[in-house]
C-alpha atoms as a PDB file:
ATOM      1  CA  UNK A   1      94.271 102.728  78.779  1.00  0.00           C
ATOM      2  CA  UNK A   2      91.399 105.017  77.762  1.00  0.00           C
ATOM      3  CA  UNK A   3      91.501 108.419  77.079  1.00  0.00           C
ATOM      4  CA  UNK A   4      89.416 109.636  80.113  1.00  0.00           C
ATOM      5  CA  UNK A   5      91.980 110.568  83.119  1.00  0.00           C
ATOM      6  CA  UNK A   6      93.743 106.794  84.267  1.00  0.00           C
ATOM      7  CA  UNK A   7      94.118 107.777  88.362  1.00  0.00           C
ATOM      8  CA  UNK A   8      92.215 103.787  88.846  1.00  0.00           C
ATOM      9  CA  UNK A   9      95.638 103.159  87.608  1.00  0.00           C
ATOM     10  CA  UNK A  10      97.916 104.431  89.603  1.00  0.00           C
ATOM     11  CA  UNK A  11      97.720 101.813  92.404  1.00  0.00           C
ATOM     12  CA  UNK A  12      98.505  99.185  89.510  1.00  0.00           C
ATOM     13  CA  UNK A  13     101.538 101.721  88.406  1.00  0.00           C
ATOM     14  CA  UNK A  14     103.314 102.077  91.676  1.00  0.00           C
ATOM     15  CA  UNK A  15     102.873  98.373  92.832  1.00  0.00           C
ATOM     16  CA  UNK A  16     104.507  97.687  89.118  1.00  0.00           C
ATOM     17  CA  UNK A  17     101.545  95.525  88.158  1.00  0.00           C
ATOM     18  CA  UNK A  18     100.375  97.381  84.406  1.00  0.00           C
ATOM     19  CA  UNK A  19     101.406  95.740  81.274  1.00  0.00           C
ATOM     20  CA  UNK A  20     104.360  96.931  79.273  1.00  0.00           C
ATOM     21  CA  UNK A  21     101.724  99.562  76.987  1.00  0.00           C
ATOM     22  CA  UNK A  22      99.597 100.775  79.556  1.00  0.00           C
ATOM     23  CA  UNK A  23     102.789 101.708  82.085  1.00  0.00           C
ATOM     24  CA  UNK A  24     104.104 103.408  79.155  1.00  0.00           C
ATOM     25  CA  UNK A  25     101.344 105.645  78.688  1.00  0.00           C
ATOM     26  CA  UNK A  26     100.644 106.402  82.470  1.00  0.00           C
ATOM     27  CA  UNK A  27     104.451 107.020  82.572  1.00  0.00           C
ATOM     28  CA  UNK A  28     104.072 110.280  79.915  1.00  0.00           C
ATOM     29  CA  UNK A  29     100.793 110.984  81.741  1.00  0.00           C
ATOM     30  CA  UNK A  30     102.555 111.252  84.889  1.00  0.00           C
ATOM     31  CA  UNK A  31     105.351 113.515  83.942  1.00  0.00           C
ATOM     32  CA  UNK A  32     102.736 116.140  83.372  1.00  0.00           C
ATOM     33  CA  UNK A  33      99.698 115.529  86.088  1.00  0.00           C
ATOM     34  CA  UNK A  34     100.523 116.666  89.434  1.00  0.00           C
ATOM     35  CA  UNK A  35      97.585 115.142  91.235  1.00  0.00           C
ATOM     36  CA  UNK A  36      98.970 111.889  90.294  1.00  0.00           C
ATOM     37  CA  UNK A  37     102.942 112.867  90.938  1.00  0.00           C
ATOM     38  CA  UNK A  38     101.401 113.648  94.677  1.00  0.00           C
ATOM     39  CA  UNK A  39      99.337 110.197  94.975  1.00  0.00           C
ATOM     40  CA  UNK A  40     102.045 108.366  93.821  1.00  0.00           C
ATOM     41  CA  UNK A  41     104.590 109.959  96.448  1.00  0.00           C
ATOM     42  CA  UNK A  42     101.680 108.895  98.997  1.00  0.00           C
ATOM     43  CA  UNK A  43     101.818 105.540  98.076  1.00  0.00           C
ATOM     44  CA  UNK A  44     105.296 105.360  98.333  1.00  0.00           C
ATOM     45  CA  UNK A  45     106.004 106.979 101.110  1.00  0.00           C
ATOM     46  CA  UNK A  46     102.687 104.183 102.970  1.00  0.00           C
ATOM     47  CA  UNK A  47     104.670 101.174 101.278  1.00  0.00           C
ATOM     48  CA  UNK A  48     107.809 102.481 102.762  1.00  0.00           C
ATOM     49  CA  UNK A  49     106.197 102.721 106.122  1.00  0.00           C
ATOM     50  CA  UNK A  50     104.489  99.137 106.140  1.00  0.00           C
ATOM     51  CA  UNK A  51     108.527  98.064 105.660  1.00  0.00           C
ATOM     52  CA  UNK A  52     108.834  99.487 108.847  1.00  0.00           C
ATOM     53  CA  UNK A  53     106.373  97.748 111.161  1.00  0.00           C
ATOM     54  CA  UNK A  54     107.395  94.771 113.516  1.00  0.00           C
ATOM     55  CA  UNK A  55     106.095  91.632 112.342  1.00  0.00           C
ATOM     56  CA  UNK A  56     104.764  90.014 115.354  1.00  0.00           C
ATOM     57  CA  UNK A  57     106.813  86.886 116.097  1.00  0.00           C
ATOM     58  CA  UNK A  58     105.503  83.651 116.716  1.00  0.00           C
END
């Protein structure tokens, strides 16, 4: 992770998909960044509502 601010990451963060180091690091970045506490409650909250669609059945 580089020192400039990591929000390209967060996607990778809340789908669980960064490497043991880099989670680590956004992990203490996100306990103080709001912008990034607020995104990641977005993409939670969309990935909660794609559980909720009907599948179309065949």
């Amino acid at each position: 992770m580089t020192a400039e601010h990591p929000h390209a990451l967060l996607g990778a963060y809340a789908l669980d998909a960064l490497g043991r180091a880099d989670r680590a690091q956004f992990t203490a970045h996100l306990e103080a960044c709001t912008l990034c506490q607020a995104e990641l409650a977005e993409f939670r909250e969309t990935a909660r509502r794609f559980g909720e669609v009907e599948r179309p059945s065949d």
